[in-house]
Each structure stands twice: as structure tokens, then as C-alpha cells.
PDB file of N, CA and C in Angstrom:
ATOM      1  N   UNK A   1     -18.648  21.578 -11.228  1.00  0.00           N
ATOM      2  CA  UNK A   1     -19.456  20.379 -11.188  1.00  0.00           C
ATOM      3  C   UNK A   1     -20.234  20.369  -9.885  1.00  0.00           C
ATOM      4  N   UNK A   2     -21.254  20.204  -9.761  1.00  0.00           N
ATOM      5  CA  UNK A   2     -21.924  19.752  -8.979  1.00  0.00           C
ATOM      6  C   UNK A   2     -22.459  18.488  -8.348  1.00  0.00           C
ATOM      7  N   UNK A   3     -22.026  17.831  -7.083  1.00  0.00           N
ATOM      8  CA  UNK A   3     -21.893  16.591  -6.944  1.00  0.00           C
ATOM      9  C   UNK A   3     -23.401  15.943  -5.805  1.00  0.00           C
ATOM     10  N   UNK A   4     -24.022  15.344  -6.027  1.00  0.00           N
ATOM     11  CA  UNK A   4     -25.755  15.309  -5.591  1.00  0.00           C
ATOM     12  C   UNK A   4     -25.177  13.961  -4.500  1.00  0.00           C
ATOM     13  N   UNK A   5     -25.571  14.513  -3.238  1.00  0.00           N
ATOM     14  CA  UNK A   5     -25.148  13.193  -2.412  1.00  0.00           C
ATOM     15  C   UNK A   5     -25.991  13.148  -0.923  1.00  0.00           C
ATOM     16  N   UNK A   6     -25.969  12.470  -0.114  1.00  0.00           N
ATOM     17  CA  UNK A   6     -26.897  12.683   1.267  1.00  0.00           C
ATOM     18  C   UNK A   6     -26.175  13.024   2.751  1.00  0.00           C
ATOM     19  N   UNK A   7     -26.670  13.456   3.225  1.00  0.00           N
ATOM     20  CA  UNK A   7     -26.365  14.255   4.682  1.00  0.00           C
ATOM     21  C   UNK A   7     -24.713  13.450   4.678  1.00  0.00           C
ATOM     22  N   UNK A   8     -24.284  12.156   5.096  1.00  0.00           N
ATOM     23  CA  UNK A   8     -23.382  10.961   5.378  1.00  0.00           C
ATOM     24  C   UNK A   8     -22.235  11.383   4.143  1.00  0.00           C
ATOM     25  N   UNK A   9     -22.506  10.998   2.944  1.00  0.00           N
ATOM     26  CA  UNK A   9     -22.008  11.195   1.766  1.00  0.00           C
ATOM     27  C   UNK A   9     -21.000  12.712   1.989  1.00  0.00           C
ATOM     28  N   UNK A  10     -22.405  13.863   2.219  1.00  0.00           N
ATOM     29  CA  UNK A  10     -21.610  15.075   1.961  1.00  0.00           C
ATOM     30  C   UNK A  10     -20.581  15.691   2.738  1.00  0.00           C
ATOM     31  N   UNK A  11     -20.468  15.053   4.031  1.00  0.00           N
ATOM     32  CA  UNK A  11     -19.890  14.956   5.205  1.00  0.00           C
ATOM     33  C   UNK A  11     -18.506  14.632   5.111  1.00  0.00           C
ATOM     34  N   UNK A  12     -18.428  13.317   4.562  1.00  0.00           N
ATOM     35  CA  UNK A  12     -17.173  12.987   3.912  1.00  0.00           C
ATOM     36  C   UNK A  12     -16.215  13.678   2.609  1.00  0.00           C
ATOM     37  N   UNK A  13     -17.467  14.167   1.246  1.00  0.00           N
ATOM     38  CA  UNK A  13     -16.936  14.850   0.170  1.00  0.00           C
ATOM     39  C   UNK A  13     -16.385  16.413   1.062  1.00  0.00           C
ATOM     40  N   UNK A  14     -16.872  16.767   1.759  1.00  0.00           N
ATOM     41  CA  UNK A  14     -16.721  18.089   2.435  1.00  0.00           C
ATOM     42  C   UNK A  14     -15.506  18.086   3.271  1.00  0.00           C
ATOM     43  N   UNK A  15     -14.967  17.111   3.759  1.00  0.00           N
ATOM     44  CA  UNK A  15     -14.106  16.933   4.779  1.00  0.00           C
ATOM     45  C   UNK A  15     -13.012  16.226   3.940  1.00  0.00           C
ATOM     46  N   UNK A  16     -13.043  15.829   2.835  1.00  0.00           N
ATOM     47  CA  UNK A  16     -12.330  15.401   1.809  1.00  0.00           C
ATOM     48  C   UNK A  16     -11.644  16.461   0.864  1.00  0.00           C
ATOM     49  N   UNK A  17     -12.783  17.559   0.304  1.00  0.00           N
ATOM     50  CA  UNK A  17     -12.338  18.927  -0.555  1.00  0.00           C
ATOM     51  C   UNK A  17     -11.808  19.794   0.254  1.00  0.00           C
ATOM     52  N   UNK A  18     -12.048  20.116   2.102  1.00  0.00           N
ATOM     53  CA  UNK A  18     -11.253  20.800   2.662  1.00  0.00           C
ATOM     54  C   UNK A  18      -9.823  20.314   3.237  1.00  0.00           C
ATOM     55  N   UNK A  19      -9.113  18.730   2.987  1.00  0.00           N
ATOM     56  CA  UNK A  19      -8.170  18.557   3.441  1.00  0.00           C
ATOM     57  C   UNK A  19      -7.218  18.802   1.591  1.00  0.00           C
ATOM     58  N   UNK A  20      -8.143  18.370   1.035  1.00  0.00           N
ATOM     59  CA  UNK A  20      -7.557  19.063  -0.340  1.00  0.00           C
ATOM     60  C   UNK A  20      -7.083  20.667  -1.189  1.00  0.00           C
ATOM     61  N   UNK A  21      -7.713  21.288  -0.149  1.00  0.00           N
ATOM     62  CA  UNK A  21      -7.567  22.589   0.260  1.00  0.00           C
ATOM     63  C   UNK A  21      -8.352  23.149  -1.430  1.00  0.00           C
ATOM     64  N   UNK A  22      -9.428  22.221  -1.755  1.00  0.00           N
ATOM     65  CA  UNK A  22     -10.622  22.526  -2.571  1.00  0.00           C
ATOM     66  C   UNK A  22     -11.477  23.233  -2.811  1.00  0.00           C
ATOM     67  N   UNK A  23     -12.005  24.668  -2.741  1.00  0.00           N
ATOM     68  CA  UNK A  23     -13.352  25.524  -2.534  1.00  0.00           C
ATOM     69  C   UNK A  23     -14.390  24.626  -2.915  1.00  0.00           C
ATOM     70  N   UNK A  24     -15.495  25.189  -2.108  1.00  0.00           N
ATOM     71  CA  UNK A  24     -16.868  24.383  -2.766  1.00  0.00           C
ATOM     72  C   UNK A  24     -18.014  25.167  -1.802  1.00  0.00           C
ATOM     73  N   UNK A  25     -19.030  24.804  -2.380  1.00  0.00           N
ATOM     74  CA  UNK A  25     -20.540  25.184  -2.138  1.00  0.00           C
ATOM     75  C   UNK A  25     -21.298  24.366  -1.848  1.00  0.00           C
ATOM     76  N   UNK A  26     -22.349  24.307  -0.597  1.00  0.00           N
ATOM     77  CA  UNK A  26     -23.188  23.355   0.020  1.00  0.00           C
ATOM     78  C   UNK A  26     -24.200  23.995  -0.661  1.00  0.00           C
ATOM     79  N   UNK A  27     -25.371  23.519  -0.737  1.00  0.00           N
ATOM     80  CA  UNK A  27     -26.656  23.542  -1.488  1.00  0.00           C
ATOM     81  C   UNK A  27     -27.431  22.745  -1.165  1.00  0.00           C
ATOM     82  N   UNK A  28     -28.836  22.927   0.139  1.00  0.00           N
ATOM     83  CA  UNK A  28     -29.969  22.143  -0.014  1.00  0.00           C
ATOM     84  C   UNK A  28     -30.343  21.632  -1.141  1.00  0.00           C
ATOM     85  N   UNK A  29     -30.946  20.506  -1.704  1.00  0.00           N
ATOM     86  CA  UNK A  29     -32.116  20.139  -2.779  1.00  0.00           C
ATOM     87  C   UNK A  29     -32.586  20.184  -2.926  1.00  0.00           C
ATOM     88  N   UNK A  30     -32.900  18.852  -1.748  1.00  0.00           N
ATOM     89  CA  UNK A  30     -34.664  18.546  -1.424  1.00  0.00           C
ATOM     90  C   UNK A  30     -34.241  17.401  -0.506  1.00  0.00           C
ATOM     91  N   UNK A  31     -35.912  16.659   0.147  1.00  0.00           N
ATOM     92  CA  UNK A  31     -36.065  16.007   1.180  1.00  0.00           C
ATOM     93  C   UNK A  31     -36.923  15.281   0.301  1.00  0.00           C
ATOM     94  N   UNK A  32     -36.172  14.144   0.715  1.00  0.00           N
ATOM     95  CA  UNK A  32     -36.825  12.574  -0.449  1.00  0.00           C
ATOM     96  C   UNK A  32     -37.265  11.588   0.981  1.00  0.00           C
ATOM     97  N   UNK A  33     -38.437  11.279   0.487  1.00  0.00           N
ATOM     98  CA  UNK A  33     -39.442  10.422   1.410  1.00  0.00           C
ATOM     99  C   UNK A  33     -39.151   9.342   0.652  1.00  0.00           C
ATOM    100  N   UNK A  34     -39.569   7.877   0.884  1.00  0.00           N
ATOM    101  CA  UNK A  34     -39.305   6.202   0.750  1.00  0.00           C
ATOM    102  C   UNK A  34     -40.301   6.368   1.416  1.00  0.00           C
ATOM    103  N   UNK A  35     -41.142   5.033   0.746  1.00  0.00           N
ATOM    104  CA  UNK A  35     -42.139   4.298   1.273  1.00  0.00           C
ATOM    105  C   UNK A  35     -41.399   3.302   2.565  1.00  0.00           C
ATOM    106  N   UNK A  36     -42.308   3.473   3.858  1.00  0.00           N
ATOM    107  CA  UNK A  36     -41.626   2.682   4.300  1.00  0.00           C
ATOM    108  C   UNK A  36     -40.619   2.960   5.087  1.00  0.00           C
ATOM    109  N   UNK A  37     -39.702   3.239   4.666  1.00  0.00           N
ATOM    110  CA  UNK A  37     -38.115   3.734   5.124  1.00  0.00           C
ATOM    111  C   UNK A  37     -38.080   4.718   5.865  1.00  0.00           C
ATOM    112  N   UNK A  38     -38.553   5.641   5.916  1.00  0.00           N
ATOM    113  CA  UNK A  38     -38.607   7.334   6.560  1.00  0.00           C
ATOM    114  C   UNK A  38     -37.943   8.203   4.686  1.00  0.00           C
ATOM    115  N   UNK A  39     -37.221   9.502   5.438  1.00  0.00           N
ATOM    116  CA  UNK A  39     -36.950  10.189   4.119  1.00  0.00           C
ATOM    117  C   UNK A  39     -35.671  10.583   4.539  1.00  0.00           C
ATOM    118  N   UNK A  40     -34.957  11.296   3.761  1.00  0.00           N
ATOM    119  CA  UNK A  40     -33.790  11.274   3.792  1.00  0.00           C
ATOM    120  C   UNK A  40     -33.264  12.878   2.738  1.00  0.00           C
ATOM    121  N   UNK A  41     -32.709  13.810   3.320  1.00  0.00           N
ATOM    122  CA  UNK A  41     -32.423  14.730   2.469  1.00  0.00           C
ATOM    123  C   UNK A  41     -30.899  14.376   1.694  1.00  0.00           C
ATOM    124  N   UNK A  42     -30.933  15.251   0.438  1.00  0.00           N
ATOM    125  CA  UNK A  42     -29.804  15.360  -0.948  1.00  0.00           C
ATOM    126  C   UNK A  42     -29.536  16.654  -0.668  1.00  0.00           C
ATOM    127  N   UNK A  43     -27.772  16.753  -0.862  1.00  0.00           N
ATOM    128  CA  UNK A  43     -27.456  17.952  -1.042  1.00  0.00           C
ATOM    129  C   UNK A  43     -26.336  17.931  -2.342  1.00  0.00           C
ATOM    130  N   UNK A  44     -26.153  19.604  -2.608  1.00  0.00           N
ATOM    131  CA  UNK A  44     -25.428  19.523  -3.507  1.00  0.00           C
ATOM    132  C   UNK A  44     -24.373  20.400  -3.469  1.00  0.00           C
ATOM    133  N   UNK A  45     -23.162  19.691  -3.901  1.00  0.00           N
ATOM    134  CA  UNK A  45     -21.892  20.000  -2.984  1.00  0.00           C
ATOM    135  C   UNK A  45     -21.146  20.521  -4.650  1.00  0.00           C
ATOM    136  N   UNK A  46     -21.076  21.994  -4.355  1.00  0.00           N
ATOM    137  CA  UNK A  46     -20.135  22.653  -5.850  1.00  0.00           C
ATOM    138  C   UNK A  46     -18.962  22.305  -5.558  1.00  0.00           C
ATOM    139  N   UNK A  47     -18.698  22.541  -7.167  1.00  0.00           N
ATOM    140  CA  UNK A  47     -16.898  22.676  -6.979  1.00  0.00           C
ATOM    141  C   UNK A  47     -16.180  22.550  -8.627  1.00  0.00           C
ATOM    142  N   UNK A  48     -15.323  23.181  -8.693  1.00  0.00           N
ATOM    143  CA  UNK A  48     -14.544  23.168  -9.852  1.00  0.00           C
ATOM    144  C   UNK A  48     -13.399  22.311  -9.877  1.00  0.00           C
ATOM    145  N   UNK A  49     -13.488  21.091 -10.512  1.00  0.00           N
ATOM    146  CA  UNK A  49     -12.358  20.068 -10.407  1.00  0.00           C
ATOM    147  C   UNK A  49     -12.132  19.710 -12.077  1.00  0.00           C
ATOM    148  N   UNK A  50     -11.172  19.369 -12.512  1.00  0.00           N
ATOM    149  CA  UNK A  50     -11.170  18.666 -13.703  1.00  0.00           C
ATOM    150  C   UNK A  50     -11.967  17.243 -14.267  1.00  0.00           C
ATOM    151  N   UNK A  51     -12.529  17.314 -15.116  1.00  0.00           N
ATOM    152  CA  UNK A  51     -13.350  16.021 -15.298  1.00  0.00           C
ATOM    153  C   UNK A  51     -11.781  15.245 -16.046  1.00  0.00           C
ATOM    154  N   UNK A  52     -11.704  13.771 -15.757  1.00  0.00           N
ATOM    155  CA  UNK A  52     -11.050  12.990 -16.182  1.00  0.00           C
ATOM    156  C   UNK A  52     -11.152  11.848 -16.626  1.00  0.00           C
ATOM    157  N   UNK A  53     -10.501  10.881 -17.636  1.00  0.00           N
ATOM    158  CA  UNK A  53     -11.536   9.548 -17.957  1.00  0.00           C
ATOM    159  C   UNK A  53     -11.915   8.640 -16.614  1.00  0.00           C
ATOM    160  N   UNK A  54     -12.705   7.583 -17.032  1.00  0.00           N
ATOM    161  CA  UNK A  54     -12.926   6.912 -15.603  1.00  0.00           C
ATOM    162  C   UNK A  54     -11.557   5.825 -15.821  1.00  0.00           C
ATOM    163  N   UNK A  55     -11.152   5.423 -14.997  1.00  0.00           N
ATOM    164  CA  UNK A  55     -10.277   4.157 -15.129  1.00  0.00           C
ATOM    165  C   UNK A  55     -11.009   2.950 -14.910  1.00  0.00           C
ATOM    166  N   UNK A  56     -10.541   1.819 -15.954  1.00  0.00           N
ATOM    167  CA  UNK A  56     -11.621   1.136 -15.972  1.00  0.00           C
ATOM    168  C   UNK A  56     -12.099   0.284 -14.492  1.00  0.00           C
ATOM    169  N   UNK A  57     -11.385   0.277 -13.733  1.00  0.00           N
ATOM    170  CA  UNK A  57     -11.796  -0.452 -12.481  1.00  0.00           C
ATOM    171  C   UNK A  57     -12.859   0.541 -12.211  1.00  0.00           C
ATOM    172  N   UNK A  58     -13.407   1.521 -12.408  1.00  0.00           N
ATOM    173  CA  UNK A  58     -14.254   2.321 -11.639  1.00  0.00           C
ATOM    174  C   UNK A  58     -15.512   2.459 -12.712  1.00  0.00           C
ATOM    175  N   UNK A  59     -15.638   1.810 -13.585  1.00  0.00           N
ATOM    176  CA  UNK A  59     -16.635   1.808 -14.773  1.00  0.00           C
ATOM    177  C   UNK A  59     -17.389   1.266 -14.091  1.00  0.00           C
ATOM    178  N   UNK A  60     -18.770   1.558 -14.744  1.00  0.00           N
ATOM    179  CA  UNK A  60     -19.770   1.028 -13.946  1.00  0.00           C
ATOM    180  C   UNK A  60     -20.747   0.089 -15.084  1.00  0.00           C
ATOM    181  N   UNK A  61     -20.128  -0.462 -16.567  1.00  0.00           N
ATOM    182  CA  UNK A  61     -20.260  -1.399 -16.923  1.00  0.00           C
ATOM    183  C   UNK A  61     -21.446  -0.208 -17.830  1.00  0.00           C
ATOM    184  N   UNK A  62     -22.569  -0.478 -18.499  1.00  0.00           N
ATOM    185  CA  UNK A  62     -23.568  -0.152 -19.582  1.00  0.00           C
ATOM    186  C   UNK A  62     -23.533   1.413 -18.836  1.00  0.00           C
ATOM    187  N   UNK A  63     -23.938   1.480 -17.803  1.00  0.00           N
ATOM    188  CA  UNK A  63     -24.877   2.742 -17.008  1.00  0.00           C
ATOM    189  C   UNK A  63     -24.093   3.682 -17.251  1.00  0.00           C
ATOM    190  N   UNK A  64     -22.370   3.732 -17.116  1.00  0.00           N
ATOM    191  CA  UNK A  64     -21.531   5.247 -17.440  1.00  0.00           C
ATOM    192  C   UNK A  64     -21.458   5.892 -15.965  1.00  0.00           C
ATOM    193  N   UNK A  65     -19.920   6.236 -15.911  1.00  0.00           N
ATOM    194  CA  UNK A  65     -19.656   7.097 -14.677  1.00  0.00           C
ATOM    195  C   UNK A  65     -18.896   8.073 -15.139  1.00  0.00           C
ATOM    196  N   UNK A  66     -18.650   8.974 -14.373  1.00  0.00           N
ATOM    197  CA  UNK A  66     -17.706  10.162 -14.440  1.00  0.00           C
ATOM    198  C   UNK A  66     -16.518  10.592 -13.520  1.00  0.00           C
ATOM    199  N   UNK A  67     -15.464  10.974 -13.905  1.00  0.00           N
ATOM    200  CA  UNK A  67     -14.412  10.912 -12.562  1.00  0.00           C
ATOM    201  C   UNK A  67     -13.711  12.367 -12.645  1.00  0.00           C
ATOM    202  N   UNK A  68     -13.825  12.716 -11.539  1.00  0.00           N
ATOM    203  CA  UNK A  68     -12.529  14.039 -11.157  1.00  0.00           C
ATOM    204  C   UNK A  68     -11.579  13.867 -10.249  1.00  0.00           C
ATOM    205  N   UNK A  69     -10.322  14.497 -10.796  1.00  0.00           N
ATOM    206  CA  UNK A  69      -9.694  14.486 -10.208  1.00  0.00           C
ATOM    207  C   UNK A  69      -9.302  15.226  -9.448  1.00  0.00           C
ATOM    208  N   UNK A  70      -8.914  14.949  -8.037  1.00  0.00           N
ATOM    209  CA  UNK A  70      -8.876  16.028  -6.807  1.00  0.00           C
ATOM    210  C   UNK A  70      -7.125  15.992  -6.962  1.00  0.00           C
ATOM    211  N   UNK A  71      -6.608  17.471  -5.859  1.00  0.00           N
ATOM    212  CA  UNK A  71      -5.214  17.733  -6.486  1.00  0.00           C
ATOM    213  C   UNK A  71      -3.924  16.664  -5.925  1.00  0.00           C
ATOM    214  N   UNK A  72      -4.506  15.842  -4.682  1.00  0.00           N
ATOM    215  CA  UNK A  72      -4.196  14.417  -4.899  1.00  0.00           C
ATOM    216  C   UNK A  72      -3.495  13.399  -5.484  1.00  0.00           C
ATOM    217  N   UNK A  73      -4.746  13.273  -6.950  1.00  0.00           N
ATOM    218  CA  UNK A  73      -4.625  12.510  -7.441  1.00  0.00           C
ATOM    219  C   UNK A  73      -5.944  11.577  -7.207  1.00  0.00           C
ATOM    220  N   UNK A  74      -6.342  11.631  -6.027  1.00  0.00           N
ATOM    221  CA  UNK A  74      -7.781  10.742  -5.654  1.00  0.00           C
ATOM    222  C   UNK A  74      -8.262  11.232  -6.671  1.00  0.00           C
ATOM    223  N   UNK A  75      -9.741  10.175  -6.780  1.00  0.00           N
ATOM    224  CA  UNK A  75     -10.267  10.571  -7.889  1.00  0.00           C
ATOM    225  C   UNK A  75     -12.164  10.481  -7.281  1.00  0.00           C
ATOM    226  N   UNK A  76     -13.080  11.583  -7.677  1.00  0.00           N
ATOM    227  CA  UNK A  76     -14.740  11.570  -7.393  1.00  0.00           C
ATOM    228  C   UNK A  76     -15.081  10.603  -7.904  1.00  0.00           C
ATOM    229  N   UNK A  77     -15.827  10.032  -8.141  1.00  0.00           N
ATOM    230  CA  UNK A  77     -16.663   8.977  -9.137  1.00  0.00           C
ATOM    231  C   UNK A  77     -18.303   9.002  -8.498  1.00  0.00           C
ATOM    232  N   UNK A  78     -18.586   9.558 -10.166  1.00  0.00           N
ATOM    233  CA  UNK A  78     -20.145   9.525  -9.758  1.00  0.00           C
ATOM    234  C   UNK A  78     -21.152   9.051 -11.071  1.00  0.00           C
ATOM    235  N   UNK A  79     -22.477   9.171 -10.725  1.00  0.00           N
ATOM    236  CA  UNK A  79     -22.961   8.681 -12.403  1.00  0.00           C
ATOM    237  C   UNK A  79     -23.334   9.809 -12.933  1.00  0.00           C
ATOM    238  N   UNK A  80     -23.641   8.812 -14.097  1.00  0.00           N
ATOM    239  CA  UNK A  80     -24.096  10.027 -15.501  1.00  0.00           C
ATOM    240  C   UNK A  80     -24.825  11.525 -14.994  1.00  0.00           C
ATOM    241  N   UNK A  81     -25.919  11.595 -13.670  1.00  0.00           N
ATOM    242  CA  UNK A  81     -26.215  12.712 -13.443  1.00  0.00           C
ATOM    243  C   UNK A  81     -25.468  13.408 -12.387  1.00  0.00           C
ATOM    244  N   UNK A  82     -24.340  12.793 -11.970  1.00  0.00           N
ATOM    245  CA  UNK A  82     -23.819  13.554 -10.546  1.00  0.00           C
ATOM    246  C   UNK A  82     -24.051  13.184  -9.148  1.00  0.00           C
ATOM    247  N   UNK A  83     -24.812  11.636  -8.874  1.00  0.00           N
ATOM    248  CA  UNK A  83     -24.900  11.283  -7.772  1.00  0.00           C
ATOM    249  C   UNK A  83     -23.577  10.286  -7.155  1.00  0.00           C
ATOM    250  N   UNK A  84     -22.658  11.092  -6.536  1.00  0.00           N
ATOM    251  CA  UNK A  84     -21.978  10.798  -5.705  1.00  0.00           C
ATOM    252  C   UNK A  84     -21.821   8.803  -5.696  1.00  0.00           C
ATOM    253  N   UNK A  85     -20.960   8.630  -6.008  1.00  0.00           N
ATOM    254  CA  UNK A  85     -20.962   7.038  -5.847  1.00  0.00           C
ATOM    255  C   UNK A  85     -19.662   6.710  -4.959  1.00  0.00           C
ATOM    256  N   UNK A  86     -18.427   7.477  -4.783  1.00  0.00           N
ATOM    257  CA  UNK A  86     -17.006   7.106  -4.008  1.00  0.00           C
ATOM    258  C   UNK A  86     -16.156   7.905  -4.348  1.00  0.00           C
ATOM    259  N   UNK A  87     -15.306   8.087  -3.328  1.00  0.00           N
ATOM    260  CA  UNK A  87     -13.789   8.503  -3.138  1.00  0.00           C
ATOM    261  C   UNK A  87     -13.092   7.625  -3.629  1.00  0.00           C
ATOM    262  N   UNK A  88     -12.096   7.439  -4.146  1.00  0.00           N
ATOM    263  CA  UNK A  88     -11.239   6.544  -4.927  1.00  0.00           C
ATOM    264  C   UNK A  88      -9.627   7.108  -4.913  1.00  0.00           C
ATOM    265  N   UNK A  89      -8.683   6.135  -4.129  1.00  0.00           N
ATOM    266  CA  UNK A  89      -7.382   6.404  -5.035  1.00  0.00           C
ATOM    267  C   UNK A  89      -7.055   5.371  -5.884  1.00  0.00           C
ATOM    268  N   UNK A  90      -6.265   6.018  -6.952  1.00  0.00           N
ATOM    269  CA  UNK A  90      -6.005   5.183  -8.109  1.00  0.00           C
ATOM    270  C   UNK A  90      -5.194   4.293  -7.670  1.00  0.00           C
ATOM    271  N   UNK A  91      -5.458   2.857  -8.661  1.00  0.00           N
ATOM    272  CA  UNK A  91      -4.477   2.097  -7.944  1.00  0.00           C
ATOM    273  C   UNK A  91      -3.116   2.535  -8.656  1.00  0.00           C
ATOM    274  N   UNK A  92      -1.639   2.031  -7.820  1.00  0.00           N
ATOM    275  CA  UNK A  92      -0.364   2.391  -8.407  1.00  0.00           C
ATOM    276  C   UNK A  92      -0.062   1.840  -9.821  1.00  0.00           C
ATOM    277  N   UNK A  93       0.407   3.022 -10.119  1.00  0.00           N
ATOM    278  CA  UNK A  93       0.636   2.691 -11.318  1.00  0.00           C
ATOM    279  C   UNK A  93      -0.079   2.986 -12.758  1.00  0.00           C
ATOM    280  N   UNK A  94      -1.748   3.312 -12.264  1.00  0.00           N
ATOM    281  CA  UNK A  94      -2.617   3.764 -13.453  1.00  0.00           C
ATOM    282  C   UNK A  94      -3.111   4.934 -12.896  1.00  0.00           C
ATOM    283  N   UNK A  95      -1.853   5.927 -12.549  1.00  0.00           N
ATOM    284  CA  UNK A  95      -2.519   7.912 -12.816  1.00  0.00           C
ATOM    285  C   UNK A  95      -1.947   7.902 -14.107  1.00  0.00           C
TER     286      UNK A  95
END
């Protein structure tokens, strides 16, 4: 899976899959400009994890998310295309 997130974001997923003792792959994108704002680069962070259902606290209601599970038990949560939305542990009781 490939997980689409920004400089801040990948920092954390990266420092998250190596205390998980996770392999993965960094990958430039691109450099996204905002009106206004300045710009801001996306990267894309590989990795082979199991896809798992979402639990419903982590649904994101009509739009659809996706969840993996790290060996943990934490869980990725991102949307329908792979943009990075949170780290998550499950709450007790619903692994």
C-alpha cells in the first residue's frame, strides 16, 4: 500500500513503521502550490501491511476510509485514495 501524506505526516508514519520494525519506501510526488498559502510537498510512503475493516469509530461517515493494521495492533487510517488521515490505537476491547 502506498500511503500519500506531507513532509510532518511522513515524519511521524516513518518513525512509527520503524519502531514497528515495518520496511517501507519514501517516494517524492510532487510539490502542491495553494493560492495564497505558499506550497507544500506530498510524499509517498510504501509498505506492505494488511488491509483491515475500519472500526466504526474511525469511519468517516458517506466518504469511506481504509485501515491497516500495524504489528501492534495500531491501526493506519486513510481515505478512499490513500491520503494519510491518523495513527490510531484501537480502543480496548474492539481488536
Amino acid at each position: 500500500m502506498r500511503f500519500i501524506c506531507t513532509d510532518a505526516d511522513r515524519r511521524e508514519l516513518m518513525e512509527v513503521l520503524t519502531e514497528e520494525g515495518v520496511t517501507h519506501q519514501v517516494r517524492d510526488l510532487q510539490s502542491v502550490r495553494e493560492l495564497g498559502t505558499g506550497s507544500y510537498e506530498l510524499f509517498g510512503v510504501e509498505t506492505n501491511l494488511p488491509e483491515v475493516k475500519v472500526p466504526p469509530e474511525y469511519a468517516q461517515g458517506e466518504i469511506g476510509a481504509r485501515a491497516f493494521r500495524l504489528p501492534s495492533g495500531r491501526l493506519i487510517i486513510t481515505d478512499m485514495e490513500g491520503n494519510l488521515e491518523q495513527i490510531a490505537r484501537p480502543l480496548p476491547g474492539k481488536q
